[in-house]
Structures are given as structure tokens and as C-alpha cells.
Protein backbone atom coordinates (compact mmCIF):
# COMPACT_ATOMS: atom_id res chain seq x y z
CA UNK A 1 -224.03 89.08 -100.06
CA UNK A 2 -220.24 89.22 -99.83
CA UNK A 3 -218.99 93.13 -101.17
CA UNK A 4 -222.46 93.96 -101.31
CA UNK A 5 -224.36 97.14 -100.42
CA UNK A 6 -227.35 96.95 -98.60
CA UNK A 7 -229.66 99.61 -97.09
CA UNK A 8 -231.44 98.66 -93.55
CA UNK A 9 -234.63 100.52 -93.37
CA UNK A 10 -236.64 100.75 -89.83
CA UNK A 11 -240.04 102.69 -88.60
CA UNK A 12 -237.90 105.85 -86.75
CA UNK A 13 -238.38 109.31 -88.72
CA UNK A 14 -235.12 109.14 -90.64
CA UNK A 15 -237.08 106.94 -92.53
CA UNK A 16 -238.02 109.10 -94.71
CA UNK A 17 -234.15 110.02 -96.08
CA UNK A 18 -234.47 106.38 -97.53
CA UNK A 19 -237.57 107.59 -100.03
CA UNK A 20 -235.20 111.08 -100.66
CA UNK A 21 -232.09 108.38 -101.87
CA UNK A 22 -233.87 106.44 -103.95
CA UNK A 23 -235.31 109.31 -105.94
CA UNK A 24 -232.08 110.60 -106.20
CA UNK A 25 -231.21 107.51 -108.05
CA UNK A 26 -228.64 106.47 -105.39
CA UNK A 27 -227.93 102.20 -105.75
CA UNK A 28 -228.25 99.59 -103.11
CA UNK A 29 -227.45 96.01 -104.07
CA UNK A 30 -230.23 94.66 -101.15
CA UNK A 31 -233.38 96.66 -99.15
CA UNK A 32 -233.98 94.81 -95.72
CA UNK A 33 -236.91 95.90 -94.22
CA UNK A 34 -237.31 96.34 -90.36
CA UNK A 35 -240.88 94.43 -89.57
CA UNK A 36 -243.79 96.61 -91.09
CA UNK A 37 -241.73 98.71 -93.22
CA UNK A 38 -242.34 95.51 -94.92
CA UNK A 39 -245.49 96.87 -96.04
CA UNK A 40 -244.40 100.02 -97.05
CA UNK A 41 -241.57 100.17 -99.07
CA UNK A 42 -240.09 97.46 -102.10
CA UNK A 43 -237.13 95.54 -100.17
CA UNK A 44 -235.24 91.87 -100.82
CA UNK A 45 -235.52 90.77 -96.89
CA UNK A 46 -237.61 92.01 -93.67
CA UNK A 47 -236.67 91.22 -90.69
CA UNK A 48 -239.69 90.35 -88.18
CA UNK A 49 -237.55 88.37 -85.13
CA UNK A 50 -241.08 88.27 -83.19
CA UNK A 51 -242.71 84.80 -83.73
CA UNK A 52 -245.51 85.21 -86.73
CA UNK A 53 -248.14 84.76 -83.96
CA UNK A 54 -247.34 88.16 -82.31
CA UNK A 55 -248.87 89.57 -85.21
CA UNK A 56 -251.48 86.39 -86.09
CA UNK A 57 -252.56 85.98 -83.03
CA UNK A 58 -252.60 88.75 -80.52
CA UNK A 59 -252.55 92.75 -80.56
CA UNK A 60 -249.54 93.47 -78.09
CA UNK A 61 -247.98 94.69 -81.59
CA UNK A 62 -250.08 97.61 -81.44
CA UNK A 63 -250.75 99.89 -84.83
CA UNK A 64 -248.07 97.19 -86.46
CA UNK A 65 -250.34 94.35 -85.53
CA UNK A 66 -252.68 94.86 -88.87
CA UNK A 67 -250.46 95.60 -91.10
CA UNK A 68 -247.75 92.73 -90.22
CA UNK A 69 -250.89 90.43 -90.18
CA UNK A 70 -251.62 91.46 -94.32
CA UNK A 71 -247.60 90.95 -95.07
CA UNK A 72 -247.10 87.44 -93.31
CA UNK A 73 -250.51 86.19 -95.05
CA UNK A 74 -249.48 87.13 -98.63
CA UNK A 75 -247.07 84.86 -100.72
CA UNK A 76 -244.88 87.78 -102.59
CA UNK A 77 -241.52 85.03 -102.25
CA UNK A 78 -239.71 87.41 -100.52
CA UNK A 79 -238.14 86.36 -97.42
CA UNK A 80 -239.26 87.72 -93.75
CA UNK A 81 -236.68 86.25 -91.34
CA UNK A 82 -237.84 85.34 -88.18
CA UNK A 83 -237.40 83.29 -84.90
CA UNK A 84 -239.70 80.44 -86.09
CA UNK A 85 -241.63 78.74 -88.75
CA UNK A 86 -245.30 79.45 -89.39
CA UNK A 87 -247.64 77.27 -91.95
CA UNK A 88 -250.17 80.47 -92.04
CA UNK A 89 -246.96 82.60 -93.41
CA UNK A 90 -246.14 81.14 -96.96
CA UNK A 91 -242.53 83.97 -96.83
CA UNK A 92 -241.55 83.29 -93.26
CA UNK A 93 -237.82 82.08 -93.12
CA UNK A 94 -235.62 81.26 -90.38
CA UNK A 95 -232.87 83.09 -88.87
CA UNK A 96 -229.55 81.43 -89.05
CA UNK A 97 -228.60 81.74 -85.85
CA UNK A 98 -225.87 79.15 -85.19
CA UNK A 99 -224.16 80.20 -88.87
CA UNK A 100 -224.18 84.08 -87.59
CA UNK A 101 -223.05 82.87 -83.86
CA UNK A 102 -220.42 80.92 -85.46
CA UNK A 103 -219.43 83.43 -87.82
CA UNK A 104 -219.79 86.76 -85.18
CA UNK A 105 -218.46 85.02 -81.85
CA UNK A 106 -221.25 87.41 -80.32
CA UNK A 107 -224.70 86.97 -78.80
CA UNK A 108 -225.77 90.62 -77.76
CA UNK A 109 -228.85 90.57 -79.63
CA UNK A 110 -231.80 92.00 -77.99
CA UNK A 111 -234.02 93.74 -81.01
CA UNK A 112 -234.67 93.03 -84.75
CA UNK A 113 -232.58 95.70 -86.03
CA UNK A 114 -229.69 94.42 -83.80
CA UNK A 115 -229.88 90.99 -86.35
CA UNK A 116 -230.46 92.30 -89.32
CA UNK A 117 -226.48 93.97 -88.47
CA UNK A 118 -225.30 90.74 -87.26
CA UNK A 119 -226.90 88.78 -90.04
CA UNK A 120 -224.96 91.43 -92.72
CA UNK A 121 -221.38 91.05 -90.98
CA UNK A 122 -221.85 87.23 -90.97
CA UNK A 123 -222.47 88.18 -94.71
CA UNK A 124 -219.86 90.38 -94.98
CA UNK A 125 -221.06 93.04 -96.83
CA UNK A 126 -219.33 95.99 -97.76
CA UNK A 127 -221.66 98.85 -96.96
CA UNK A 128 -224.63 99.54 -94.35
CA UNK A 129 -227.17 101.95 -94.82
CA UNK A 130 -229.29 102.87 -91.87
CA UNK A 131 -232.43 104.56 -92.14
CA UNK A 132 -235.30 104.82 -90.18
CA UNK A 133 -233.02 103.56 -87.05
CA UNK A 134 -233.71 106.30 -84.73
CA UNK A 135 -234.50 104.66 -81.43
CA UNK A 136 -236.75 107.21 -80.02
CA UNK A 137 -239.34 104.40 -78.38
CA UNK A 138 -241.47 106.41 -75.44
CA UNK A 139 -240.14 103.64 -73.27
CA UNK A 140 -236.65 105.06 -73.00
CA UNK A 141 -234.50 102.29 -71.22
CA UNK A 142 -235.92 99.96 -74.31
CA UNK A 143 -234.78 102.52 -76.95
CA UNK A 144 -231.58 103.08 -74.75
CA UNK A 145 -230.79 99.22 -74.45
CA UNK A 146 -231.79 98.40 -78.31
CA UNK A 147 -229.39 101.42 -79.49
CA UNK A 148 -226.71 100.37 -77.23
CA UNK A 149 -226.92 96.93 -78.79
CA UNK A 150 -227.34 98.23 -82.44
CA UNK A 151 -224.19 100.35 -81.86
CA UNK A 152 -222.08 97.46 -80.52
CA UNK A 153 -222.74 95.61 -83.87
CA UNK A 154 -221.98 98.74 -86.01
CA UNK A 155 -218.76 98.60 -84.14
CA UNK A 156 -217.80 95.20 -84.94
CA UNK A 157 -218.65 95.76 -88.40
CA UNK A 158 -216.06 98.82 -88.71
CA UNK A 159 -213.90 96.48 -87.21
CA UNK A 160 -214.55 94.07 -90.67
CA UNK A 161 -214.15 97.32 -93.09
CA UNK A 162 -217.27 97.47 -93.57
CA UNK A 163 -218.51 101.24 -94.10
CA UNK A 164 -221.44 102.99 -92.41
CA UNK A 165 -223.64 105.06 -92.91
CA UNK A 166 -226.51 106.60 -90.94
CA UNK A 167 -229.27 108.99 -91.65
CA UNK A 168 -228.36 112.63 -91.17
CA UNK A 169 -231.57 112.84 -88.77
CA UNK A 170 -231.04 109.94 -87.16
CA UNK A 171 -229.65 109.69 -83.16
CA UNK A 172 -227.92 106.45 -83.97
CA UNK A 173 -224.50 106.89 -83.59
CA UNK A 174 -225.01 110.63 -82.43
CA UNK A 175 -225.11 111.11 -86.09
CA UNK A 176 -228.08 113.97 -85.82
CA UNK A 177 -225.52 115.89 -82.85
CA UNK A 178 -224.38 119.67 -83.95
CA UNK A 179 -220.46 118.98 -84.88
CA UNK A 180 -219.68 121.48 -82.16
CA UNK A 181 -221.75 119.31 -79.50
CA UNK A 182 -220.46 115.80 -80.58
CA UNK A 183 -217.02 116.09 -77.91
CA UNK A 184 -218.30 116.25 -74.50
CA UNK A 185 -216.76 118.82 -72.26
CA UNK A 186 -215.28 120.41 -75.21
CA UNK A 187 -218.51 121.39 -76.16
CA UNK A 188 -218.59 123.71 -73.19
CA UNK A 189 -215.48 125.74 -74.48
CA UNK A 190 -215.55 129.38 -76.06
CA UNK A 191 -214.38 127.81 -79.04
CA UNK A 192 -215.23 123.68 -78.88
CA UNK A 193 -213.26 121.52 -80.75
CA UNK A 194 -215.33 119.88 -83.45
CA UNK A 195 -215.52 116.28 -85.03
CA UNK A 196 -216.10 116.20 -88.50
CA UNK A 197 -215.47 114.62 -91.70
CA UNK A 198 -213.88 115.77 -94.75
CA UNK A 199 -212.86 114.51 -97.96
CA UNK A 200 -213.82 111.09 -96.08
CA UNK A 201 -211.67 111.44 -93.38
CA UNK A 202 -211.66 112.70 -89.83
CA UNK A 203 -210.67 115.57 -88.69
CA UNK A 204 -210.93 117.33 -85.66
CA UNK A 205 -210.02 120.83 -85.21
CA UNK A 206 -211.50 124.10 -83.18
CA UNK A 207 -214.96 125.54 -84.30
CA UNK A 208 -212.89 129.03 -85.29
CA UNK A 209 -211.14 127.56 -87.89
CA UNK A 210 -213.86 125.92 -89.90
CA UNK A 211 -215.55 128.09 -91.98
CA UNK A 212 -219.57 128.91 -90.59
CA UNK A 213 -221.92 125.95 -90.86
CA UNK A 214 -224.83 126.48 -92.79
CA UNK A 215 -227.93 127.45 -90.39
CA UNK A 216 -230.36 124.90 -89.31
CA UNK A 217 -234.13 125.41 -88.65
CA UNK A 218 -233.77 123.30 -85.33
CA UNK A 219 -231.06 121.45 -82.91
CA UNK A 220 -231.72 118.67 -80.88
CA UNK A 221 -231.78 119.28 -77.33
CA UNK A 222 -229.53 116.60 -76.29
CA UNK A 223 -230.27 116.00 -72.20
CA UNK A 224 -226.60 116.23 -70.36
CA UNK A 225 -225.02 118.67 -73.36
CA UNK A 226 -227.05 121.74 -71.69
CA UNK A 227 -227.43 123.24 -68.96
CA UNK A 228 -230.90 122.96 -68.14
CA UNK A 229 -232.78 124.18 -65.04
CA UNK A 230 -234.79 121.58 -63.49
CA UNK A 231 -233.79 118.79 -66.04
CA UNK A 232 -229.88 118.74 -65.70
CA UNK A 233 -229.73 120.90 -61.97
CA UNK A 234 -231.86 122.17 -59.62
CA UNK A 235 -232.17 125.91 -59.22
């Protein structure tokens, strides 16, 4: 996997900019699927860190239960990594964990997507392609904590060189925030100083002196960016 490319696909909306690259022809060495994406789309590796029997043996999985139950019964010799063995689940691999402790000197790992990143620094890859890693979970301190966790590993693999690359929808990485918005407190300036990239590199200038973006059909209300009465202050 060393200098390789690989694209991590999970359940969130931005999912669907995976399906738009690959029609447009664009190249990933390795497709790791995020649990039932598995059943979805081709892809090398899924990652499933529940044991098999969350998906065998009881519903707490929810809509994914069925689904994940069809994938980890079928023999297709493609490897789902996971906590544990299974003898119902003729695919079912097991994480490394000590080789990607040893190799990471981290432990923060507290959802699938979270070792599927430390799994590809261990690797050392040279590219990561997120899609579908949105975080948007109606239980919000679970989204909050996974992204948090996700986001510490994408900054460890920067640290490595390796290059990222998120979803344009996507609210990993604030990566779906107006360019005007992403600076806090600048954002509330006449003219906000904006982070963007160009040519591949950084740069960060006022909103006045970039020529006009063009329009979008809808921003992302981003709680703490606005003002908003009854959400952010009380009237």
C-alpha cells in the first residue's frame, strides 16, 4: 500500500461525489468501503470494526443490519476487517491492531472510519480520498466525537505527506464551509478574509480582492457562524 492512492468511501451524502469520480474516469489504486457501503459499491477492503454478530445476530444495526448480514455471509474473497473472527463470515479479517499501534504511537480510535485512516498511515499511502464521511449522525455528540477523532488522524497523516482530500459536500474538515465563513471572527468583517486554495497552495487574502465566487443554490447554516435568534442568543 506504500505510495498508493486509495479512496475511503462511508454512508454520509457526499457519498455520492465518489459515483460522480469514477465516471469521470478519475484512478484510485484501492476502494475501502465503510461497513454497508460494502454492499453498494465495487471496493478492495470494508471496514466493519463491529463484531460480525452485530449484524448476525441482533438488529441494534438498524436499516444496516440486513444488508451487512447478505455481505458477511457471501464468500466474494475480499477482505472486511474487523475486531474479531467469525466461522459464519468466510471474508472477515482481522484488524492489525498492535502493527498500526506500533506503527501510529496513537490509540484515539473510537469509530470505523477513524481505522480505516489509521490503518492507511500505518500503510503509508500517499493519497486519501474521503467520501461519504460527513458525520451528520442525529445523535450529535456521537457524530461530534467520531469527527473529532477522524480529524485527529487526518492530521497525523498531513504530518506523513500524505495528501487529502475530502468531498466538496462534506463537513469533514469544514470542507463544505463558504471560503468567506471558514476564519472565525473574520467572517464577521465588511470584507472577511478568506482561506482558499490556489494553484495547490494556500492563500489567504480579503474577500474584495478575489474575483466573485460562482453562486450556490444553498449554504450551510453553520450554528455559532450566525447570528441567530433563539439558537445562538436570546431576544
Amino acid at each position: 500500500m506504500r505510495n498508493k492512492s486509495i479512496a475511503i468511501v462511508g454512508l454520509g451524502n457526499s457519498f455520492s461525489e465518489y459515483i460522480l469520480a469514477k465516471i469521470r474516469s478519475e484512478h484510485f489504486d484501492e476502494v475501502w468501503a465503510i461497513n454497508s457501503m460494502s454492499g453498494v459499491i465495487y471496493h478492495d477492503k470494508c471496514f466493519m470494526m463491529d463484531p460480525p454478530s452485530r449484524f448476525l445476530d441482533q438488529k441494534f444495526a438498524g436499516k444496516q443490519t440486513n444488508i451487512m448480514k447478505e455481505r458477511l455471509e457471501k464468500k466474494l474473497n475480499i477482505p472486511i476487517i474487523s475486531c474479531v473472527m467469525d466461522k459464519r463470515c468466510p471474508d472477515v479479517v482481522e484488524f492489525p491492531l498492535q502493527e498500526v499501534l506500533e506503527k501510529t504511537k496513537y490509540a484515539y480510535l473510537n469509530n470505523t472510519v477513524s481505522y480505516a485512516l489509521a490503518y492507511a498511515v500505518a500503510k503509508e499511502v500517499s493519497d486519501i480520498h474521503l467520501y461519504g464521511i460527513d458525520f451528520t449522525h442525529k445523535n450529535v455528540g456521537f457524530a461530534e466525537a467520531g469527527r473529532a477523532c477522524c480529524e485527529f488522524w487526518l492530521a497525523i497523516a498531513t504530518t506523513k505527506g500524505i495528501k487529502i482530500h475530502v468531498a466538496h459536500s462534506s463537513s469533514l474538515l469544514d470542507t463544505n464551509v463558504p471560503d468567506d465563513e471558514k476564519l472565525y471572527g473574520y467572517h464577521r468583517l465588511d470584507d472577511p478574509m478568506i482561506s482558499t486554495v490556489t494553484q495547490g497552495s494556500m492563500l489567504i487574502t480579503r474577500k474584495s480582492k478575489l474575483e466573485p465566487p460562482n453562486p450556490i443554490e444553498e449554504k450551510p447554516n453553520i450554528v455559532g457562524r450566525k447570528d441567530i435568534a433563539g439558537v445562538t442568543y436570546e431576544e
